[in-house]
PDB file of N, CA and C in Angstrom:
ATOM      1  N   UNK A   1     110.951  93.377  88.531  1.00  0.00           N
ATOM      2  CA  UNK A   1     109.905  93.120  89.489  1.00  0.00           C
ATOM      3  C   UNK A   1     108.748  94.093  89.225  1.00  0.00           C
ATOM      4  N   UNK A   2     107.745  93.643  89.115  1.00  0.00           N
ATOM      5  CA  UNK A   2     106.295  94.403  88.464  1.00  0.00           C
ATOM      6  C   UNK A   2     106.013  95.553  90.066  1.00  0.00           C
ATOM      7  N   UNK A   3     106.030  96.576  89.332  1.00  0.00           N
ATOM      8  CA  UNK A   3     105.633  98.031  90.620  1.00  0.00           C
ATOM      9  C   UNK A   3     104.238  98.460  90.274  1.00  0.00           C
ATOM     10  N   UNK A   4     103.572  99.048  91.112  1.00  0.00           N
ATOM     11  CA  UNK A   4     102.475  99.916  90.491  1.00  0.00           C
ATOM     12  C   UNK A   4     102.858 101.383  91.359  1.00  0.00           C
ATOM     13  N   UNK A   5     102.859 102.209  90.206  1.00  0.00           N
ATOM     14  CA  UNK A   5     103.163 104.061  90.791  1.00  0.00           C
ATOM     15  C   UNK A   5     102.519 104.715  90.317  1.00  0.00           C
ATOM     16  N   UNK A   6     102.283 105.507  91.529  1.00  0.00           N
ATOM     17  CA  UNK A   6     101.171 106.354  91.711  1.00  0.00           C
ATOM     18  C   UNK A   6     101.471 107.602  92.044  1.00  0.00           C
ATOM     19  N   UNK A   7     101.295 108.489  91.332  1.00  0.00           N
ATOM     20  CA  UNK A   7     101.494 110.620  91.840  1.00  0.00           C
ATOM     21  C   UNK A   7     103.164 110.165  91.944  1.00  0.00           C
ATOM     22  N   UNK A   8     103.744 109.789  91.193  1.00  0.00           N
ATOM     23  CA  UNK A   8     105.565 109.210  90.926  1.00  0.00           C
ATOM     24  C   UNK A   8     105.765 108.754  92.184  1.00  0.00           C
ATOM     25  N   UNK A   9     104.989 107.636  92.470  1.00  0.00           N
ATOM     26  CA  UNK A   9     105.887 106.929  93.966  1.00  0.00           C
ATOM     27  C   UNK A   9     105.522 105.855  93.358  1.00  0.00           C
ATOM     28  N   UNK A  10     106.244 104.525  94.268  1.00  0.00           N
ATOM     29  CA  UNK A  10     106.045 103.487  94.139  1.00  0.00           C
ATOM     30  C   UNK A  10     104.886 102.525  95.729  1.00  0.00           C
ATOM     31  N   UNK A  11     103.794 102.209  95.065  1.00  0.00           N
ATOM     32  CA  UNK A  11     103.215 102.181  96.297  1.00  0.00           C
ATOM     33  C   UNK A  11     102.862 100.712  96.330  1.00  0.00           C
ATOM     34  N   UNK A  12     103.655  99.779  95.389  1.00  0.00           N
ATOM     35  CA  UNK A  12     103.432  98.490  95.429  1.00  0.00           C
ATOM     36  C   UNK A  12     104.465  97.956  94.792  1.00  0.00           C
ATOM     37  N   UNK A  13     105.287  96.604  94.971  1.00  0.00           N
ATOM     38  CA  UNK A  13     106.035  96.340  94.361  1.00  0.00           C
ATOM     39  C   UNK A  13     106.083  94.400  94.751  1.00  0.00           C
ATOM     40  N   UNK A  14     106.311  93.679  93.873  1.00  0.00           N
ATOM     41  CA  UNK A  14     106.511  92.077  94.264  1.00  0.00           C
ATOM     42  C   UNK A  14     106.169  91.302  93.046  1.00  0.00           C
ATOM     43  N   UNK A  15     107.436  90.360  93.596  1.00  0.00           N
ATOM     44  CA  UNK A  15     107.952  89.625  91.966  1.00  0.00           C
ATOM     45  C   UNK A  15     106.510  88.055  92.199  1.00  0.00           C
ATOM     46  N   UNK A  16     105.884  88.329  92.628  1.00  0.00           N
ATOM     47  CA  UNK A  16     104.213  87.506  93.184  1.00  0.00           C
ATOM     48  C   UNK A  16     103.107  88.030  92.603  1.00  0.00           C
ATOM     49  N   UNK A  17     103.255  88.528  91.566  1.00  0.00           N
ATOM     50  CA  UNK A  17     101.807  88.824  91.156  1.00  0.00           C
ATOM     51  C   UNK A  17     101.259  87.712  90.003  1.00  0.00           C
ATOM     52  N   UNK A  18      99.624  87.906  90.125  1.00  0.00           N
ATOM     53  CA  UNK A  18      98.975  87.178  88.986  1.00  0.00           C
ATOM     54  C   UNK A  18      97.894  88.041  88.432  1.00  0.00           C
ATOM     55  N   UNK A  19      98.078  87.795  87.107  1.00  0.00           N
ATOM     56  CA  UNK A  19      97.554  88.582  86.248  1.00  0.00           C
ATOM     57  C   UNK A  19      95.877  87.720  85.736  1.00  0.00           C
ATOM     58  N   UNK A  20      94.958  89.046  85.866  1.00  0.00           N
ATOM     59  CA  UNK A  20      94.370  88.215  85.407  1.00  0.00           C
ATOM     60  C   UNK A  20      93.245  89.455  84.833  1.00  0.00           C
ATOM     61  N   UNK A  21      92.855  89.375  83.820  1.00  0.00           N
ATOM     62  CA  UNK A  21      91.742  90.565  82.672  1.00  0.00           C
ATOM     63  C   UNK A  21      92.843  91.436  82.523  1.00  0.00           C
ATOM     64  N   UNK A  22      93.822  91.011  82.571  1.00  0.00           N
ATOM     65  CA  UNK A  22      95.272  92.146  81.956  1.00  0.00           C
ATOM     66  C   UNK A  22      95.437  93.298  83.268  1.00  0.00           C
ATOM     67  N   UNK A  23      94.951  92.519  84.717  1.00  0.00           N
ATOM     68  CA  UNK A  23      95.547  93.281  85.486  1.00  0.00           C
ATOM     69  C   UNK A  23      96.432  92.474  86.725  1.00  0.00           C
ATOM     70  N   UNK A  24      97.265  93.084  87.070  1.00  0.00           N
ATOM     71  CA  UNK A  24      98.642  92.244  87.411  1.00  0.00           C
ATOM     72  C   UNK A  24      97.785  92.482  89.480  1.00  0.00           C
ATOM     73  N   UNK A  25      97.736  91.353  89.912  1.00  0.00           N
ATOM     74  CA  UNK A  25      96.757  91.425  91.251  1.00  0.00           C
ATOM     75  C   UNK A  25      98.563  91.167  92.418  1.00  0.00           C
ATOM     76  N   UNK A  26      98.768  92.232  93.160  1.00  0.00           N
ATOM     77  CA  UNK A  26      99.668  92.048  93.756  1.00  0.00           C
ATOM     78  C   UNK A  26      99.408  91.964  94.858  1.00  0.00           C
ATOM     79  N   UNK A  27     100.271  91.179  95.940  1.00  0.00           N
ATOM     80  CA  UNK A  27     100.041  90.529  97.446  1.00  0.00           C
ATOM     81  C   UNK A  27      99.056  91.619  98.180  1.00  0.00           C
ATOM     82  N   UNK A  28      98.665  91.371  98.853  1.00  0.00           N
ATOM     83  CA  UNK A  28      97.975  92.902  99.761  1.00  0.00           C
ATOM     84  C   UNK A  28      99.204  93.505 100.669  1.00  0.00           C
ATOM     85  N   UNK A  29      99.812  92.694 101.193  1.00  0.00           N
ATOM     86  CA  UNK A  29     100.857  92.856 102.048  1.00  0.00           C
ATOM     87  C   UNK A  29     101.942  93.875 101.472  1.00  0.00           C
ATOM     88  N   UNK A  30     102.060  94.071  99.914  1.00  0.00           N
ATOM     89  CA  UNK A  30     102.565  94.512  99.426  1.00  0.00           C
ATOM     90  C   UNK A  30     102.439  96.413  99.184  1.00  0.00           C
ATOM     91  N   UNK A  31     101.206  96.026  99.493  1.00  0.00           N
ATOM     92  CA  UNK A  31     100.695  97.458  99.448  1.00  0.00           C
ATOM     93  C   UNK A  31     100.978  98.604 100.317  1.00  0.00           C
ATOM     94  N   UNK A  32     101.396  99.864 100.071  1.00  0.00           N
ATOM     95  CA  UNK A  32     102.001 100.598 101.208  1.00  0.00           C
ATOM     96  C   UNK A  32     100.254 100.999 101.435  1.00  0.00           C
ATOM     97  N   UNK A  33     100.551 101.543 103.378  1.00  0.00           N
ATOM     98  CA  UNK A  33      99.503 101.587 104.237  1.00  0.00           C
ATOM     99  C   UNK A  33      98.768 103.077 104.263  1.00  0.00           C
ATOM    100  N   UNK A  34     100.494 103.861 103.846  1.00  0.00           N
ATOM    101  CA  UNK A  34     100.010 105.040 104.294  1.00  0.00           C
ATOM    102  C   UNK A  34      99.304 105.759 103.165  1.00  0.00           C
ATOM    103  N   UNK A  35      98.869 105.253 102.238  1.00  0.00           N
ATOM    104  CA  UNK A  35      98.142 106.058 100.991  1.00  0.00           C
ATOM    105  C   UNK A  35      96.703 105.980 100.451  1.00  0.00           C
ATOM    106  N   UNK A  36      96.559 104.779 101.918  1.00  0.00           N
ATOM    107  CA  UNK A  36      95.302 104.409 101.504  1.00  0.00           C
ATOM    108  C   UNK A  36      94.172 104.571 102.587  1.00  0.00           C
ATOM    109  N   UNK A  37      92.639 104.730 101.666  1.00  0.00           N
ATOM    110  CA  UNK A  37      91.802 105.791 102.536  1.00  0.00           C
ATOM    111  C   UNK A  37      90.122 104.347 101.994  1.00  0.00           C
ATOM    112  N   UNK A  38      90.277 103.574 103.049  1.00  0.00           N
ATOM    113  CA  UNK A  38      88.919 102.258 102.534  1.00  0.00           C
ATOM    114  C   UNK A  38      87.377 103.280 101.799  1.00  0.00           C
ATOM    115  N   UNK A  39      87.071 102.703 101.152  1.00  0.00           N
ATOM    116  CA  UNK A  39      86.419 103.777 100.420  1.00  0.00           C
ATOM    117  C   UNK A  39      84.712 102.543 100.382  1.00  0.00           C
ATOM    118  N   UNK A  40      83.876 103.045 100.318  1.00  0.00           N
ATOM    119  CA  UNK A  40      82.126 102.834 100.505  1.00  0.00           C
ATOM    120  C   UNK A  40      82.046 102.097  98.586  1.00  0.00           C
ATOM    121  N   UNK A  41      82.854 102.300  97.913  1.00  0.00           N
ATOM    122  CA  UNK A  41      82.093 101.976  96.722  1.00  0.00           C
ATOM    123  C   UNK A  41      82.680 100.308  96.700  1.00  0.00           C
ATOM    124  N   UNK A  42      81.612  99.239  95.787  1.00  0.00           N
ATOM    125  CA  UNK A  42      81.403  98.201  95.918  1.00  0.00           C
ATOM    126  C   UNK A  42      81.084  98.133  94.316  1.00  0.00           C
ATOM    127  N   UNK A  43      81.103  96.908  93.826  1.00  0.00           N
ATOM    128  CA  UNK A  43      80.609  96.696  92.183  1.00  0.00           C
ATOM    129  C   UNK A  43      80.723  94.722  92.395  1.00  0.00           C
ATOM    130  N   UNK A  44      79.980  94.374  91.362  1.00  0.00           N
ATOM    131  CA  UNK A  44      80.332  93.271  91.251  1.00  0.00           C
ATOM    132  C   UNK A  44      80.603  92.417  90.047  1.00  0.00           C
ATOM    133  N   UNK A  45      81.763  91.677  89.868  1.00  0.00           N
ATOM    134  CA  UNK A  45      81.665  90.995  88.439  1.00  0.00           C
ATOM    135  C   UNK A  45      81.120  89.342  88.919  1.00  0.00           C
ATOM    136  N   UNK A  46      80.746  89.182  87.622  1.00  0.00           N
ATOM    137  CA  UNK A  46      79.633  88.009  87.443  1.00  0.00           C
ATOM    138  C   UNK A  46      81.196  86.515  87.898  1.00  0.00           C
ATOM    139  N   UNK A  47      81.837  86.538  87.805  1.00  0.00           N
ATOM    140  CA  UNK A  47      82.935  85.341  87.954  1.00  0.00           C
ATOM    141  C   UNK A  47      83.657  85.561  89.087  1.00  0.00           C
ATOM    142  N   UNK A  48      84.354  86.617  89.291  1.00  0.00           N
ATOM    143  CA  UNK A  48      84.979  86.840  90.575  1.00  0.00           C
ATOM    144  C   UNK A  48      84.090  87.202  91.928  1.00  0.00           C
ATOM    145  N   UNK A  49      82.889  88.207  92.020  1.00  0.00           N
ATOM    146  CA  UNK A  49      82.236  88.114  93.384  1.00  0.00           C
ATOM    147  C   UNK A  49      82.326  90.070  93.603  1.00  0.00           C
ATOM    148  N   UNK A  50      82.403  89.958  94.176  1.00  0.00           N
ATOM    149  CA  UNK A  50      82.488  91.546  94.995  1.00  0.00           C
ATOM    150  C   UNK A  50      83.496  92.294  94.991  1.00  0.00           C
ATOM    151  N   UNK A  51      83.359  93.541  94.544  1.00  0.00           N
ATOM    152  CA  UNK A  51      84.937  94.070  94.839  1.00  0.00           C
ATOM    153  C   UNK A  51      84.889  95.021  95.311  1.00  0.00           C
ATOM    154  N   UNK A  52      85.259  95.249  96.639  1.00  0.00           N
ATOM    155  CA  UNK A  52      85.606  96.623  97.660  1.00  0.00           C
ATOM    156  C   UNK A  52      86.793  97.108  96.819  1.00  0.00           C
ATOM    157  N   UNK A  53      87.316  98.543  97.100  1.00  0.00           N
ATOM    158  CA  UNK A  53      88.072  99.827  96.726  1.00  0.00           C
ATOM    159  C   UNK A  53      88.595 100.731  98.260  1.00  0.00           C
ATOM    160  N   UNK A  54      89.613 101.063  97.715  1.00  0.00           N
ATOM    161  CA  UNK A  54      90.273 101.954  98.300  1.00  0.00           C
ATOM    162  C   UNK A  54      90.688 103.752  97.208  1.00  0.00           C
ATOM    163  N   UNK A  55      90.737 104.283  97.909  1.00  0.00           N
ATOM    164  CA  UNK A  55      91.024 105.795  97.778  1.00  0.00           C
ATOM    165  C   UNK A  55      92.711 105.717  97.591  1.00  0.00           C
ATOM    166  N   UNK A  56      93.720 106.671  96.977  1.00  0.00           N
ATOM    167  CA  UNK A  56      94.431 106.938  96.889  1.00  0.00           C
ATOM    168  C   UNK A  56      94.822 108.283  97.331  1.00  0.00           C
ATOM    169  N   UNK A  57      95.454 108.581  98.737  1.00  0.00           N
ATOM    170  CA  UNK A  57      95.411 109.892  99.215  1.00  0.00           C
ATOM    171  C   UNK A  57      97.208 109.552  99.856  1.00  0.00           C
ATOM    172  N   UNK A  58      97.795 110.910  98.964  1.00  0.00           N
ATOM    173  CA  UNK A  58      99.057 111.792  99.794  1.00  0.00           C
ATOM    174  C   UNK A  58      99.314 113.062  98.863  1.00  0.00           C
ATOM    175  N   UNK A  59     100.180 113.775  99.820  1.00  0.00           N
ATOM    176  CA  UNK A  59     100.878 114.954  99.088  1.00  0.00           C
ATOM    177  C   UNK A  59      99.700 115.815  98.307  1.00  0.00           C
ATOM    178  N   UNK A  60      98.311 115.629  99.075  1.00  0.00           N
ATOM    179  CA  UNK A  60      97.722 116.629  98.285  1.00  0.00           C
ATOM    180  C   UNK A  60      96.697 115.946  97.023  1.00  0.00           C
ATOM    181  N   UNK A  61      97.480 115.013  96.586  1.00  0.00           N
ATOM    182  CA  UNK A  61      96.534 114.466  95.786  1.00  0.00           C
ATOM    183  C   UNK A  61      96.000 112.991  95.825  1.00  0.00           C
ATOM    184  N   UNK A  62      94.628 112.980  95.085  1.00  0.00           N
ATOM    185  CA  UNK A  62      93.651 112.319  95.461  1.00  0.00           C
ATOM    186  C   UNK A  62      93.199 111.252  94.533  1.00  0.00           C
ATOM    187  N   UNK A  63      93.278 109.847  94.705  1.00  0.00           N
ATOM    188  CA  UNK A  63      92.226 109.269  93.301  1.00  0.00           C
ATOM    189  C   UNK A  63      91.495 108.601  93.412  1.00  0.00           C
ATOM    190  N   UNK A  64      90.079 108.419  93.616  1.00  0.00           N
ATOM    191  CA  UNK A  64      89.135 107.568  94.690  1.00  0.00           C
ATOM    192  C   UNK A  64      89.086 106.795  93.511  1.00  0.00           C
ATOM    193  N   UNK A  65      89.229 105.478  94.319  1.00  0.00           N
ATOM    194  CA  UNK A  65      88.360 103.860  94.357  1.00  0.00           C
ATOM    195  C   UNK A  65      89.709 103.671  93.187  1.00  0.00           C
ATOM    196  N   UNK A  66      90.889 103.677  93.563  1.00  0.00           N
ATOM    197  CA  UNK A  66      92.284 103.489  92.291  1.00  0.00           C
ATOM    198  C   UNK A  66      92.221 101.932  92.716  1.00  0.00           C
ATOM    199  N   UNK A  67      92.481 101.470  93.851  1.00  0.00           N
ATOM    200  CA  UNK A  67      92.699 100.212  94.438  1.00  0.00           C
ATOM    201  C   UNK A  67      91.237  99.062  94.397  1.00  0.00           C
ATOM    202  N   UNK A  68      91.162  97.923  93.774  1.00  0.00           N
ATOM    203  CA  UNK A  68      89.944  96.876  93.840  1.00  0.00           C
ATOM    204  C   UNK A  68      90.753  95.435  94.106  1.00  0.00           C
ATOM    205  N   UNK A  69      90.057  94.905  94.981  1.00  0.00           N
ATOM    206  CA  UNK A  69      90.002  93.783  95.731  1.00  0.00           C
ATOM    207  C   UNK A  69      88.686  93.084  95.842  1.00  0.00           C
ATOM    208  N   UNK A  70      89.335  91.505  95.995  1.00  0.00           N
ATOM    209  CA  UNK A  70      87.775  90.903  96.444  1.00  0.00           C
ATOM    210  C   UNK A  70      88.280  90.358  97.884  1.00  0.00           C
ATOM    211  N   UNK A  71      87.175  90.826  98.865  1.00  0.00           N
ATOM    212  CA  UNK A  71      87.758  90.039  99.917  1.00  0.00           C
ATOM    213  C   UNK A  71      87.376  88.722  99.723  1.00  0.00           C
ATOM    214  N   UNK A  72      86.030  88.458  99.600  1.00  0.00           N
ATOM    215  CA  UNK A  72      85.513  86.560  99.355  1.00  0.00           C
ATOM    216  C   UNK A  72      85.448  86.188  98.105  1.00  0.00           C
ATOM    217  N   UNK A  73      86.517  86.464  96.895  1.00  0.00           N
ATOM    218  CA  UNK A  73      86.487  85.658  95.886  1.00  0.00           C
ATOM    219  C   UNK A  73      85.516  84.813  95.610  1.00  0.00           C
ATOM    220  N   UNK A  74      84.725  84.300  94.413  1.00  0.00           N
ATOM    221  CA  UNK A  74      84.269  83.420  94.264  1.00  0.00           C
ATOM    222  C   UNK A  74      85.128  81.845  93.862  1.00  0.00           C
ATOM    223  N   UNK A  75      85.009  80.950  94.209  1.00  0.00           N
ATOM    224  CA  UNK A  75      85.704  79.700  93.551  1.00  0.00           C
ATOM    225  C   UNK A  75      86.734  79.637  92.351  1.00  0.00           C
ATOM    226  N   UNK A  76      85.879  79.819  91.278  1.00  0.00           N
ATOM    227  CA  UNK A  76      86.930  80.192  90.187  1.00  0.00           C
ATOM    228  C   UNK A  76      88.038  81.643  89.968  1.00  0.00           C
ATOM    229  N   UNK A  77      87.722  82.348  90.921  1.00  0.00           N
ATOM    230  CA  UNK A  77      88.834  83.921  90.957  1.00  0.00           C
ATOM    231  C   UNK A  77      89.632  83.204  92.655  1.00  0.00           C
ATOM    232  N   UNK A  78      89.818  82.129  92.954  1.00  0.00           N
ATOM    233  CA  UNK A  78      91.022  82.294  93.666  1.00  0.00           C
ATOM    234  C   UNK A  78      92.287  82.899  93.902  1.00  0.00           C
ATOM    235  N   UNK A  79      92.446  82.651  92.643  1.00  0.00           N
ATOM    236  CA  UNK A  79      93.917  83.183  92.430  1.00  0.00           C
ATOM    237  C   UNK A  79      93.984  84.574  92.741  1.00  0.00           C
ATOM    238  N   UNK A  80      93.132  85.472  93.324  1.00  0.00           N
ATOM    239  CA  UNK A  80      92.740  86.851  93.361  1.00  0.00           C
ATOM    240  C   UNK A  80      92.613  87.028  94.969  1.00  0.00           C
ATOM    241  N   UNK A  81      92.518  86.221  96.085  1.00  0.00           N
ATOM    242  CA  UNK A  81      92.174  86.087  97.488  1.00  0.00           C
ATOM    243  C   UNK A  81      93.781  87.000  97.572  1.00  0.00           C
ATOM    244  N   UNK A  82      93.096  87.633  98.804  1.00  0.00           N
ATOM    245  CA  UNK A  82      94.397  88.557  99.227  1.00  0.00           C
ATOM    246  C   UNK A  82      95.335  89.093  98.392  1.00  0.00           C
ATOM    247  N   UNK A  83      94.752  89.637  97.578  1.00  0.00           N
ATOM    248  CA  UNK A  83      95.381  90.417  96.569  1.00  0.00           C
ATOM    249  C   UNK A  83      94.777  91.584  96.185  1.00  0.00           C
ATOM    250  N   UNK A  84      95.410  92.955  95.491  1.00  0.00           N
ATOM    251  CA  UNK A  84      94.603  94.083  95.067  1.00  0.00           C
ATOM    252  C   UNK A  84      95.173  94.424  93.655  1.00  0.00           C
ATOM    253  N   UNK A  85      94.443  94.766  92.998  1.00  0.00           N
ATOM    254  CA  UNK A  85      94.768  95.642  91.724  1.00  0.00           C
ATOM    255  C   UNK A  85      94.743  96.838  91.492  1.00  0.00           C
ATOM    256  N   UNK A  86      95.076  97.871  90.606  1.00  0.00           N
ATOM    257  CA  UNK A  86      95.163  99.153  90.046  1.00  0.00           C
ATOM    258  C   UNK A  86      94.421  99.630  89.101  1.00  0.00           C
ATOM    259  N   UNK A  87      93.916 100.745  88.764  1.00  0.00           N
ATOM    260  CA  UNK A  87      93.109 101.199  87.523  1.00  0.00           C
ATOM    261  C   UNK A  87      93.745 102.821  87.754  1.00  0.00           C
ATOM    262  N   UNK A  88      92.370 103.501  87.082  1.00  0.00           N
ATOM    263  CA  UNK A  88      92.587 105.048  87.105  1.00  0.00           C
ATOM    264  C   UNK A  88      94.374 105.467  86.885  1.00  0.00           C
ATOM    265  N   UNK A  89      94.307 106.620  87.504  1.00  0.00           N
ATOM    266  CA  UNK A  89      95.733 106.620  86.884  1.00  0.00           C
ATOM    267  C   UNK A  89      97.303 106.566  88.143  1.00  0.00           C
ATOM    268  N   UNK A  90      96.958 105.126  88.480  1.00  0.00           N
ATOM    269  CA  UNK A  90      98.338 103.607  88.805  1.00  0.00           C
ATOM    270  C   UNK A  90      98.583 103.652  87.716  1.00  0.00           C
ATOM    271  N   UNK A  91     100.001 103.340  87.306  1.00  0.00           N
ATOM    272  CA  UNK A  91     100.781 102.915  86.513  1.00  0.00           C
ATOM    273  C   UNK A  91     101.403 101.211  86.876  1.00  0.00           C
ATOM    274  N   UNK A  92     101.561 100.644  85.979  1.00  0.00           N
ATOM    275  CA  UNK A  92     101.805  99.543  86.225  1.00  0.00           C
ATOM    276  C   UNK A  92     103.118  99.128  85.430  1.00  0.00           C
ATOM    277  N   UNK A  93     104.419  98.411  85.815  1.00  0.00           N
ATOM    278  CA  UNK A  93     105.252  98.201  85.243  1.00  0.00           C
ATOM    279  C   UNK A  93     105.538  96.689  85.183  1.00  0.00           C
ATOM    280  N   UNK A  94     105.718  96.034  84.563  1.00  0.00           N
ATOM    281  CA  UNK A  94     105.950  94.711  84.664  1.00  0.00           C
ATOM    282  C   UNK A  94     107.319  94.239  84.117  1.00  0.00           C
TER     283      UNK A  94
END
């Protein structure tokens, strides 16, 4: 079952993900609550639409904007609605 871990925890886990630019987009629901800090930065790609970020905060350590989501997908990035991905340093296991 594909995890993403972070500072050696596991802060996401579900056999529901879809991959897509080689990043594995897992349920939101999936996501643990307590590590995350909604964060001001925004970017946009030309196919999918908007993507809000979250902060990565426990135990001291910190990794802003680790977490990207689109809340309003565009048409063709459906498959991405209510879902978040990983960058920076998430680990991803599949």
């Amino acid at each position: 079952m594909p995890k993403a871990i972070w500072n050696d925890e596991v802060i996401a886990e579900s056999d529901d993900t879809v991959v897509v630019e080689g990043h594995h987009y897992f349920p939101r629901a999936s996501l643990r609550e307590d590590v995350l800090t909604p964060s001001d930065t925004h970017t946009v790609c030309p196919w999918k639409g908007k993507a809000s970020y979250y902060t990565l905060t426990a135990d001291g350590h910190t990794t802003p904007d680790a977490v990207f989501f689109y809340p309003e997908p565009k048409p063709d990035a459906k498959a991405v609605r209510d879902r978040v991905a990983f960058w920076k340093d998430v680990r991803v296991e599949a």
